[in-house]
PDB file of N, CA and C in Angstrom:
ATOM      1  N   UNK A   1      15.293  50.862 162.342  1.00  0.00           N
ATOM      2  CA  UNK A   1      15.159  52.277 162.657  1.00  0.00           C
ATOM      3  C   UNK A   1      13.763  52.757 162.298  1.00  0.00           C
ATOM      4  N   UNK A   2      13.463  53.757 163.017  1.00  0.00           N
ATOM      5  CA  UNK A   2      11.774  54.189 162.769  1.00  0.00           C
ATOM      6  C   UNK A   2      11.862  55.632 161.939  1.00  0.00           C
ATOM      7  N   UNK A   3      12.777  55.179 161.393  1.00  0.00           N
ATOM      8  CA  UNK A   3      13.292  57.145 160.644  1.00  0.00           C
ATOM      9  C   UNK A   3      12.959  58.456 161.378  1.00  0.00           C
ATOM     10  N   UNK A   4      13.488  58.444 162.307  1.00  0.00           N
ATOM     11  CA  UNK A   4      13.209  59.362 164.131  1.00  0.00           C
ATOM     12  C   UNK A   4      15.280  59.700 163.134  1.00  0.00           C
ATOM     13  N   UNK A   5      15.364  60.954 163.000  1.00  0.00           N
ATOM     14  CA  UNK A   5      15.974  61.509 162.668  1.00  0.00           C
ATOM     15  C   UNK A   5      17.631  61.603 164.100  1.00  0.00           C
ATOM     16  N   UNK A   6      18.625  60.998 164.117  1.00  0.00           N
ATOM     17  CA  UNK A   6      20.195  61.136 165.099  1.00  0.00           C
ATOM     18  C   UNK A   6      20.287  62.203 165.804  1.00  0.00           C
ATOM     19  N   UNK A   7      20.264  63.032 166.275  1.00  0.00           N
ATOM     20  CA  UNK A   7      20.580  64.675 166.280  1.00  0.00           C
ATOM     21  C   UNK A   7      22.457  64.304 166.239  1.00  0.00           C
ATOM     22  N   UNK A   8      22.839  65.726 166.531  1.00  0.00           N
ATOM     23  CA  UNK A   8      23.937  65.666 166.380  1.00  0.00           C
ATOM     24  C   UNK A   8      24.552  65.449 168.094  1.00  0.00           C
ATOM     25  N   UNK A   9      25.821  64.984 168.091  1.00  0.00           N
ATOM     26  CA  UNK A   9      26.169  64.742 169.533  1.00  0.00           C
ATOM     27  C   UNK A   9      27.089  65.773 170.060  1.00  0.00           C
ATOM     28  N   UNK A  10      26.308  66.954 171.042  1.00  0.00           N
ATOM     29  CA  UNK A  10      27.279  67.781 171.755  1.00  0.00           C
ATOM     30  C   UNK A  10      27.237  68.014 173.065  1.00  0.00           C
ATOM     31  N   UNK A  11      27.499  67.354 173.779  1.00  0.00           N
ATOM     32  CA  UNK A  11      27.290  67.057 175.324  1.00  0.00           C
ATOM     33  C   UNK A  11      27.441  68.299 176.042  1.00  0.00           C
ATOM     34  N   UNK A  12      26.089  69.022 177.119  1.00  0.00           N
ATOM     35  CA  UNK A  12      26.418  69.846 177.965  1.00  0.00           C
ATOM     36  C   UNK A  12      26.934  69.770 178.964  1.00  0.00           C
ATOM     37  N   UNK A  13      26.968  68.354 179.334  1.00  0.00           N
ATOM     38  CA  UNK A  13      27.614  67.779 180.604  1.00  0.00           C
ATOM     39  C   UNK A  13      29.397  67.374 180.076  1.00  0.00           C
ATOM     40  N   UNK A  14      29.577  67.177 179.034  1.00  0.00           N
ATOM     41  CA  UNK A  14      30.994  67.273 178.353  1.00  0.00           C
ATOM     42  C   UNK A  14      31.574  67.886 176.987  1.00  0.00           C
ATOM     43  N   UNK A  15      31.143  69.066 177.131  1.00  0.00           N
ATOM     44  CA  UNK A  15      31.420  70.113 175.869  1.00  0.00           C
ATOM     45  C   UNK A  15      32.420  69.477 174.883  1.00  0.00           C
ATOM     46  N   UNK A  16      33.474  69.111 175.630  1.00  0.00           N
ATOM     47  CA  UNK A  16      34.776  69.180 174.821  1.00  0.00           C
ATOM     48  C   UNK A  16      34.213  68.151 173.632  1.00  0.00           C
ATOM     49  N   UNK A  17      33.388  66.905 173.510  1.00  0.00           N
ATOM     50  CA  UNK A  17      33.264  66.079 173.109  1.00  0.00           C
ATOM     51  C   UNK A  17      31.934  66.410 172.096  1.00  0.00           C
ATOM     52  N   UNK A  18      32.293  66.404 170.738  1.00  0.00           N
ATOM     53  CA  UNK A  18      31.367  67.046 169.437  1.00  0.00           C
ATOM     54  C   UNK A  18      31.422  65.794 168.621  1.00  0.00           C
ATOM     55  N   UNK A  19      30.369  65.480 167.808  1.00  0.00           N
ATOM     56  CA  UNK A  19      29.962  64.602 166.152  1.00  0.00           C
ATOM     57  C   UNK A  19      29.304  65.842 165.813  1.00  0.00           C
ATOM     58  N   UNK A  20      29.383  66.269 165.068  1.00  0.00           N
ATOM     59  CA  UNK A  20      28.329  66.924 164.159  1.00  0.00           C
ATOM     60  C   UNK A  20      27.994  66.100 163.308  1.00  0.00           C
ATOM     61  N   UNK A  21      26.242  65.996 162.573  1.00  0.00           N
ATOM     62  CA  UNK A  21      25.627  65.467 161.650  1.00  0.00           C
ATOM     63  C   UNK A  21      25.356  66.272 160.431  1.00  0.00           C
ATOM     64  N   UNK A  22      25.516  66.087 158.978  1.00  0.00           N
ATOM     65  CA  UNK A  22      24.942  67.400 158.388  1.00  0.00           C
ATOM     66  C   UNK A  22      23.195  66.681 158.073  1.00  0.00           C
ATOM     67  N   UNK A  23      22.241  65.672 158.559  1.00  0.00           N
ATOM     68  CA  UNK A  23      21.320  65.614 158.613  1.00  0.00           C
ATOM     69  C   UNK A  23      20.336  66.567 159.126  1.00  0.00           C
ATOM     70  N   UNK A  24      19.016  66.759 158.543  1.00  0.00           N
ATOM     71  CA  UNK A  24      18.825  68.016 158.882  1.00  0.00           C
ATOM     72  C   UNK A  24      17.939  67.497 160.483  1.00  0.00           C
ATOM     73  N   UNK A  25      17.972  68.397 161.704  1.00  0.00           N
ATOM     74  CA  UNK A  25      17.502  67.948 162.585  1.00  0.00           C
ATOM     75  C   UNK A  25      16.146  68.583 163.441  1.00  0.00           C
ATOM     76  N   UNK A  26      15.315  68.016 163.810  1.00  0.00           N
ATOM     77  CA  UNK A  26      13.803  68.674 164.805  1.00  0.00           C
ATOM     78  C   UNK A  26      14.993  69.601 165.709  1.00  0.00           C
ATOM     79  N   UNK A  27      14.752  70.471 166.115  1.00  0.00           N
ATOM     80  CA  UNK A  27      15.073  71.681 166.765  1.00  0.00           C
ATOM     81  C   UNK A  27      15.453  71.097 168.672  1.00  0.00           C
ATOM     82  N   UNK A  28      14.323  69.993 168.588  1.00  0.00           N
ATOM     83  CA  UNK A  28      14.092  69.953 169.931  1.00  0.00           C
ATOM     84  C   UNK A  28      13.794  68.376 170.219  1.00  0.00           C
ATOM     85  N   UNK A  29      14.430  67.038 170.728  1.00  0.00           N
ATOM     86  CA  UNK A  29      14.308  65.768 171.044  1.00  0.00           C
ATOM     87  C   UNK A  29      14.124  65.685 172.323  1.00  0.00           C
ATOM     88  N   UNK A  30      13.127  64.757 172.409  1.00  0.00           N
ATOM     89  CA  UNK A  30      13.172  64.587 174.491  1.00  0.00           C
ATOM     90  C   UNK A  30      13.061  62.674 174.375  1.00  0.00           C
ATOM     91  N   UNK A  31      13.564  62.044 174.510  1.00  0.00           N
ATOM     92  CA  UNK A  31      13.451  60.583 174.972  1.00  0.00           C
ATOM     93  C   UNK A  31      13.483  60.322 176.367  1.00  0.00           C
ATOM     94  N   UNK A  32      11.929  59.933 176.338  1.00  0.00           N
ATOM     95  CA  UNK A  32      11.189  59.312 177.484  1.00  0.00           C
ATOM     96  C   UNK A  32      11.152  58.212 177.588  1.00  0.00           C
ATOM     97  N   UNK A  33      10.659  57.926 179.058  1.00  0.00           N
ATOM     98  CA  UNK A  33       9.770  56.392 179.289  1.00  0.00           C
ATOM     99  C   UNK A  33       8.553  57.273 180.283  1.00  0.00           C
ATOM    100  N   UNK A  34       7.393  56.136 179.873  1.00  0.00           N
ATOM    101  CA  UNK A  34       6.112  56.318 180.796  1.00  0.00           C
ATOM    102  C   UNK A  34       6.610  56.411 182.242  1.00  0.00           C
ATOM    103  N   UNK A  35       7.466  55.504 182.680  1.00  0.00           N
ATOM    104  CA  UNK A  35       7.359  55.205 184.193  1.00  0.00           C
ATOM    105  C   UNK A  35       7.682  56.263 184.943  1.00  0.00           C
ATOM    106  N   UNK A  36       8.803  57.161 184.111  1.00  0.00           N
ATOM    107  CA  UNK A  36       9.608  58.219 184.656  1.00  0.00           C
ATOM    108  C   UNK A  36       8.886  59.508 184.984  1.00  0.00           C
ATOM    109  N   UNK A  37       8.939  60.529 186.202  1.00  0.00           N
ATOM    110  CA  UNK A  37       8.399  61.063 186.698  1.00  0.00           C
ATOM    111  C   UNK A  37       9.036  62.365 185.925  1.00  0.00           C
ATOM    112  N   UNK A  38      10.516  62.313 185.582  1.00  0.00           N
ATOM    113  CA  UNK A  38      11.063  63.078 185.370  1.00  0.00           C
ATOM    114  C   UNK A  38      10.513  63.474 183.719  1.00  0.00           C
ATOM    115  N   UNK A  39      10.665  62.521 183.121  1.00  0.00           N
ATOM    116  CA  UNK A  39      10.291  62.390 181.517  1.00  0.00           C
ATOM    117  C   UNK A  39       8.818  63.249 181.595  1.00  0.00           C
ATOM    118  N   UNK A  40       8.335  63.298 182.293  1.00  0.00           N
ATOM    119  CA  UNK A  40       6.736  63.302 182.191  1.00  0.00           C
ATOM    120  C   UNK A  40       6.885  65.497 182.462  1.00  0.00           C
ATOM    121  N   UNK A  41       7.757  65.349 183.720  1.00  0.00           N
ATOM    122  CA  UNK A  41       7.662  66.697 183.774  1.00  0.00           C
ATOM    123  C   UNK A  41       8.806  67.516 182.639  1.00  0.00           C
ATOM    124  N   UNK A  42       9.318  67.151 182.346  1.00  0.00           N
ATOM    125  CA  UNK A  42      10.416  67.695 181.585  1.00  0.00           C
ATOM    126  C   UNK A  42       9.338  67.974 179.907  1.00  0.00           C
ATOM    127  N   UNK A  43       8.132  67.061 179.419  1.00  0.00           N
ATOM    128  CA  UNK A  43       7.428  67.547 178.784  1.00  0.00           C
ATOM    129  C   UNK A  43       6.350  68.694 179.097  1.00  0.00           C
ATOM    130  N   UNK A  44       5.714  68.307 179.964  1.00  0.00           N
ATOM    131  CA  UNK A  44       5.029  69.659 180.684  1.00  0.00           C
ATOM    132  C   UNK A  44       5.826  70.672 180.439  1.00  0.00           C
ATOM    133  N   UNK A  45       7.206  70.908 180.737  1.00  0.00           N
ATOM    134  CA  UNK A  45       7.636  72.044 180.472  1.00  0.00           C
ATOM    135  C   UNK A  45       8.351  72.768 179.299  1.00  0.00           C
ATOM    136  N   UNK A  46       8.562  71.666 178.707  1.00  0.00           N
ATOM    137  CA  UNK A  46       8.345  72.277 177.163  1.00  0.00           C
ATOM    138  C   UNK A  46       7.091  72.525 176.889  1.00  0.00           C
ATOM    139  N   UNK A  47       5.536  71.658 177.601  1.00  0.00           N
ATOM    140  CA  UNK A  47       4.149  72.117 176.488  1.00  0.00           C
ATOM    141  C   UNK A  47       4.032  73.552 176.955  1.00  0.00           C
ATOM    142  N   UNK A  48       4.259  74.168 178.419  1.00  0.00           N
ATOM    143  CA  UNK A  48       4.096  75.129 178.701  1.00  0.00           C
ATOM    144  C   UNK A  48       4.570  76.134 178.132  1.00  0.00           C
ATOM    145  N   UNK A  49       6.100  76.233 178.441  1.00  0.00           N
ATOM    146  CA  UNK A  49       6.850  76.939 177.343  1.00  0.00           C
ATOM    147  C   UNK A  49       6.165  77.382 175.947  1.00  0.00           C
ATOM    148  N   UNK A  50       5.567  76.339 175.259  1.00  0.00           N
ATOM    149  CA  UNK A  50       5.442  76.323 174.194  1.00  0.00           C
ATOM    150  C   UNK A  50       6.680  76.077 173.220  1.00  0.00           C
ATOM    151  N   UNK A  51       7.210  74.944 173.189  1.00  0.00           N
ATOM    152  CA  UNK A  51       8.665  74.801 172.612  1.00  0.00           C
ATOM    153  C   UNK A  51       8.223  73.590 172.041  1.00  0.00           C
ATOM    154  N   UNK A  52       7.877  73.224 170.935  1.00  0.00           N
ATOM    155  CA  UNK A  52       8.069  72.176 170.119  1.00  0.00           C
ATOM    156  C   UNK A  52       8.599  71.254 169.683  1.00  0.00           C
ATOM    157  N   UNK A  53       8.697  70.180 170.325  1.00  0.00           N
ATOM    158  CA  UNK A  53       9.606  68.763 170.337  1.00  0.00           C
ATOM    159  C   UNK A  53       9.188  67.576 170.001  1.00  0.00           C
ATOM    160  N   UNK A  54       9.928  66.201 169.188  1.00  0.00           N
ATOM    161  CA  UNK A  54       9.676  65.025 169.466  1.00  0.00           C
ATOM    162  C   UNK A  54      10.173  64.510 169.853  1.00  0.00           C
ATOM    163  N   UNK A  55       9.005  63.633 170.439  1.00  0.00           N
ATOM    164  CA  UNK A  55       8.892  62.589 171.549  1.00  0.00           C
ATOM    165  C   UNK A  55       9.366  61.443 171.052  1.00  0.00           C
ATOM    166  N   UNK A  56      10.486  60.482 171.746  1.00  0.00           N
ATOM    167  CA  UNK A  56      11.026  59.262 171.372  1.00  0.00           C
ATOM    168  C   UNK A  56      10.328  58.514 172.785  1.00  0.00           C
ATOM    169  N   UNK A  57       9.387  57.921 172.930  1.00  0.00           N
ATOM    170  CA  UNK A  57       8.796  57.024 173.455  1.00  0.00           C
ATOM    171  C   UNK A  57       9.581  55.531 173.958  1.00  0.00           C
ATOM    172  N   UNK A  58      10.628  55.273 174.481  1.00  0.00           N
ATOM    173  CA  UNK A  58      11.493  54.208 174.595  1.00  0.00           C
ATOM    174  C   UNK A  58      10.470  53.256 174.738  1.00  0.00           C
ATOM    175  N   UNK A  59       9.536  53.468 175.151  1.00  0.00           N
ATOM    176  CA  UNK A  59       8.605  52.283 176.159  1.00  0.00           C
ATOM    177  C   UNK A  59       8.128  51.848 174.591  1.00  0.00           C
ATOM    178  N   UNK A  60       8.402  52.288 173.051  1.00  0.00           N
ATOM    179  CA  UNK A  60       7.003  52.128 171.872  1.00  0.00           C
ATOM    180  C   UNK A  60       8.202  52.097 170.866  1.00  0.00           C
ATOM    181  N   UNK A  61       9.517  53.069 171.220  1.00  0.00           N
ATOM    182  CA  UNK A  61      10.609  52.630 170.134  1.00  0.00           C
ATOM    183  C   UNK A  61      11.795  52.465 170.510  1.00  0.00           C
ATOM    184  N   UNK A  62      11.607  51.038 171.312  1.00  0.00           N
ATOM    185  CA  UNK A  62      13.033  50.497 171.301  1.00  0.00           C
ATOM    186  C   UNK A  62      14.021  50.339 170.759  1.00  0.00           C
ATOM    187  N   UNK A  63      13.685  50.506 169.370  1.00  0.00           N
ATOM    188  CA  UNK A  63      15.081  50.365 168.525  1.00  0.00           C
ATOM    189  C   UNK A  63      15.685  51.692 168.443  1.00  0.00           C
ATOM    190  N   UNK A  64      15.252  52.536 169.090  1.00  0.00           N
ATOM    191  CA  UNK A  64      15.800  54.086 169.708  1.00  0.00           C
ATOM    192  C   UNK A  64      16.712  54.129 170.916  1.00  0.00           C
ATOM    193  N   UNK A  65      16.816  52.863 171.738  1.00  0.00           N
ATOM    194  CA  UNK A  65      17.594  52.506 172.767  1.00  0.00           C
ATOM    195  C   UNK A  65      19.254  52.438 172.289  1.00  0.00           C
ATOM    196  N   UNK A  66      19.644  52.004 171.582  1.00  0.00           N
ATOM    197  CA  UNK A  66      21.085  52.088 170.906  1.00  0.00           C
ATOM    198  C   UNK A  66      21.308  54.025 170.662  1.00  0.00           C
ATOM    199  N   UNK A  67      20.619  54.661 170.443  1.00  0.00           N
ATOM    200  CA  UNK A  67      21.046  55.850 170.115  1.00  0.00           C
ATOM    201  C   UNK A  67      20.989  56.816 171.368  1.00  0.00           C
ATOM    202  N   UNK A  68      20.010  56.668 172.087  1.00  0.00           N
ATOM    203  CA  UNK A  68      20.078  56.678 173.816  1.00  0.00           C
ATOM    204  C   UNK A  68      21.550  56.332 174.744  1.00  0.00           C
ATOM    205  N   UNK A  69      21.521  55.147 174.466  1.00  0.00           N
ATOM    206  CA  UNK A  69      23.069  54.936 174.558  1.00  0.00           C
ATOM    207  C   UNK A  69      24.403  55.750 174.664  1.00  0.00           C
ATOM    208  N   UNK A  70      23.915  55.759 173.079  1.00  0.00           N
ATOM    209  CA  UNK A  70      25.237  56.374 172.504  1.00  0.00           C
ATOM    210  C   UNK A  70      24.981  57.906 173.274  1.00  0.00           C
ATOM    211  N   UNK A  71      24.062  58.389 173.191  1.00  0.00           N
ATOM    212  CA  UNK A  71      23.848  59.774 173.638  1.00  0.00           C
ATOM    213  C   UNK A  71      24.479  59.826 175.336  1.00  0.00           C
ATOM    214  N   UNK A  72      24.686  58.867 175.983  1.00  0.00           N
ATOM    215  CA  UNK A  72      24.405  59.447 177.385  1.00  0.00           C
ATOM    216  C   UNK A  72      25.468  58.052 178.123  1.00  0.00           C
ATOM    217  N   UNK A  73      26.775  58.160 177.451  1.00  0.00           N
ATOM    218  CA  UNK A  73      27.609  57.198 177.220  1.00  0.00           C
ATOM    219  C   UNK A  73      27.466  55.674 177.877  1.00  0.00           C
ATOM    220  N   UNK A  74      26.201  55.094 177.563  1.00  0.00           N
ATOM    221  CA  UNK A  74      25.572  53.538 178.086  1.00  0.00           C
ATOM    222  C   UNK A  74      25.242  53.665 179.097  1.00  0.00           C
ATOM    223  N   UNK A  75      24.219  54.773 179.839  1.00  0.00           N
ATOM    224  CA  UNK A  75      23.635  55.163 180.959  1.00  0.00           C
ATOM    225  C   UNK A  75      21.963  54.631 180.070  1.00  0.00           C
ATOM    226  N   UNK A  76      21.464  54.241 181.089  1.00  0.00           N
ATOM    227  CA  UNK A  76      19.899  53.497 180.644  1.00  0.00           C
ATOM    228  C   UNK A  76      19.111  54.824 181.313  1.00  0.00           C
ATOM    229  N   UNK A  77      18.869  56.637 181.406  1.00  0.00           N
ATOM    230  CA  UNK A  77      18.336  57.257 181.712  1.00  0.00           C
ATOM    231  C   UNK A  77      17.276  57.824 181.101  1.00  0.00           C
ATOM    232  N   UNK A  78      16.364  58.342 181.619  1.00  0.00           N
ATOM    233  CA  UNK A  78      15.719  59.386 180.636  1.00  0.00           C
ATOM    234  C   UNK A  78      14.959  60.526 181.525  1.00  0.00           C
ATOM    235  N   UNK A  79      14.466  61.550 181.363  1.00  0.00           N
ATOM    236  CA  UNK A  79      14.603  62.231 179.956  1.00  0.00           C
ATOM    237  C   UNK A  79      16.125  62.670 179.492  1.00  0.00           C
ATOM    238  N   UNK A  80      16.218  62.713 178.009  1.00  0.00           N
ATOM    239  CA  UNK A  80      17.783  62.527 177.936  1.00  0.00           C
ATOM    240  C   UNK A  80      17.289  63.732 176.571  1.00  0.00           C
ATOM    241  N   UNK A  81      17.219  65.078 177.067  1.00  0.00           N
ATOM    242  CA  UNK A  81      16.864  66.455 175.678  1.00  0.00           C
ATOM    243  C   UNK A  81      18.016  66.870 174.830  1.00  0.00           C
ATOM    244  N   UNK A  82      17.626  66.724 173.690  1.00  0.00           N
ATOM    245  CA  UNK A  82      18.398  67.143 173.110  1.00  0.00           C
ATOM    246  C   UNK A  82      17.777  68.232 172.117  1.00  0.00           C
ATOM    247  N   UNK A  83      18.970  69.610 172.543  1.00  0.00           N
ATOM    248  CA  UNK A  83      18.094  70.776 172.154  1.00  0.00           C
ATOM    249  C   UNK A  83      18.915  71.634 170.957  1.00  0.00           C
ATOM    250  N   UNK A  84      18.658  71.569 170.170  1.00  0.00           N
ATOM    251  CA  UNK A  84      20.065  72.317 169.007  1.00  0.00           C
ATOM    252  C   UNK A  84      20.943  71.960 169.038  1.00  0.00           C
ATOM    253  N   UNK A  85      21.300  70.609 169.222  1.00  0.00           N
ATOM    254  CA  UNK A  85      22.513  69.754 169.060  1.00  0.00           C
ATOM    255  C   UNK A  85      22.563  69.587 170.985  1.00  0.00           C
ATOM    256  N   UNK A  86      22.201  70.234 171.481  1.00  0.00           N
ATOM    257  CA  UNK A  86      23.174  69.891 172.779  1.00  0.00           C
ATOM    258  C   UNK A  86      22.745  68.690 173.684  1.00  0.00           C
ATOM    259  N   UNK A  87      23.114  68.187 174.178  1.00  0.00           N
ATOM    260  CA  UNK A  87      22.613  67.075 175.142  1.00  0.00           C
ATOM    261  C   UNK A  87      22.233  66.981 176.571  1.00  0.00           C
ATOM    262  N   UNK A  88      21.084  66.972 176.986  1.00  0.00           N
ATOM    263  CA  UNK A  88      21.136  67.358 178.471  1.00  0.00           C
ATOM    264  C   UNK A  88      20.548  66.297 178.944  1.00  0.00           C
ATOM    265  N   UNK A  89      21.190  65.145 179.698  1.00  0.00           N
ATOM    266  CA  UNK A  89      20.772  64.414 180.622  1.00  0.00           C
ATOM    267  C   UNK A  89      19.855  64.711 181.919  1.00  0.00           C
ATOM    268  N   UNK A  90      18.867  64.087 182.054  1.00  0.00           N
ATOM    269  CA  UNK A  90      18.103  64.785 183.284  1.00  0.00           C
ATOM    270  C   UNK A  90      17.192  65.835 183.338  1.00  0.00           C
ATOM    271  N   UNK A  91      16.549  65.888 183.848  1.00  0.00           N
ATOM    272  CA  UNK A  91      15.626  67.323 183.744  1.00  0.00           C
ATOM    273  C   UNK A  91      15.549  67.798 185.390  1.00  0.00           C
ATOM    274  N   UNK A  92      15.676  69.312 185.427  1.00  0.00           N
ATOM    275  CA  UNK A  92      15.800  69.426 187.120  1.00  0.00           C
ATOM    276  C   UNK A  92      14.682  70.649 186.701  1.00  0.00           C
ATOM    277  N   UNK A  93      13.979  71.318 186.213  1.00  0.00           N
ATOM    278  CA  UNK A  93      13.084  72.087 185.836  1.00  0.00           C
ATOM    279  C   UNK A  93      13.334  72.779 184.719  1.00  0.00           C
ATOM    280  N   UNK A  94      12.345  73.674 184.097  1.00  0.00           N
ATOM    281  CA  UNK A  94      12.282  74.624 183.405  1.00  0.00           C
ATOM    282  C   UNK A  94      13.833  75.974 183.475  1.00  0.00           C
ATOM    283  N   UNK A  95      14.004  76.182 182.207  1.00  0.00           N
ATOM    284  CA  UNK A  95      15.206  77.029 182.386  1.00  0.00           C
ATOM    285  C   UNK A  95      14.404  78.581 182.015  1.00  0.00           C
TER     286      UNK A  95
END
């Protein structure tokens, strides 16, 4: 592990389904890859925003791939945000 902090698991795409962590958590997670077009804009729009997040780099911390996983029930996607606990697969623009 690269001590890149779990968030907690609360799916927007499946509410019903909660872990809470009492670890304390960054406000704001985005796990990327370089290749992805989506990953790339889904940061742009947090830098714009101005919304403050870290970056899990899959392409630099693979051993972040198991928690990816788990996040997005063994779907190999990204950007995969996780924003105050919630989980949002995909990025389709700025909200």
């Amino acid at each position: 592990m690269s001590g890149v902090p779990r968030p907690p698991l609360r799916s927007k795409n499946n509410p019903g389904k909660s872990q809470e962590s009492n670890v304390t958590q960054p406000s704001t997670i985005i796990y990327t890859h370089p290749d992805c077009a989506y990953s790339s804009a889904a940061k742009m729009d947090y830098r714009q925003r101005k919304v403050e997040y870290t970056e899990i780099d899959l392409s630099k911390q693979a051993d972040q791939i198991p928690a990816l996983l788990e996040l997005t029930a063994g779907e190999r996607v990204t950007p995969v945000i996780v924003e105050n606990g919630v989980v949002t697969i995909g990025f389709k623009g700025g909200t």
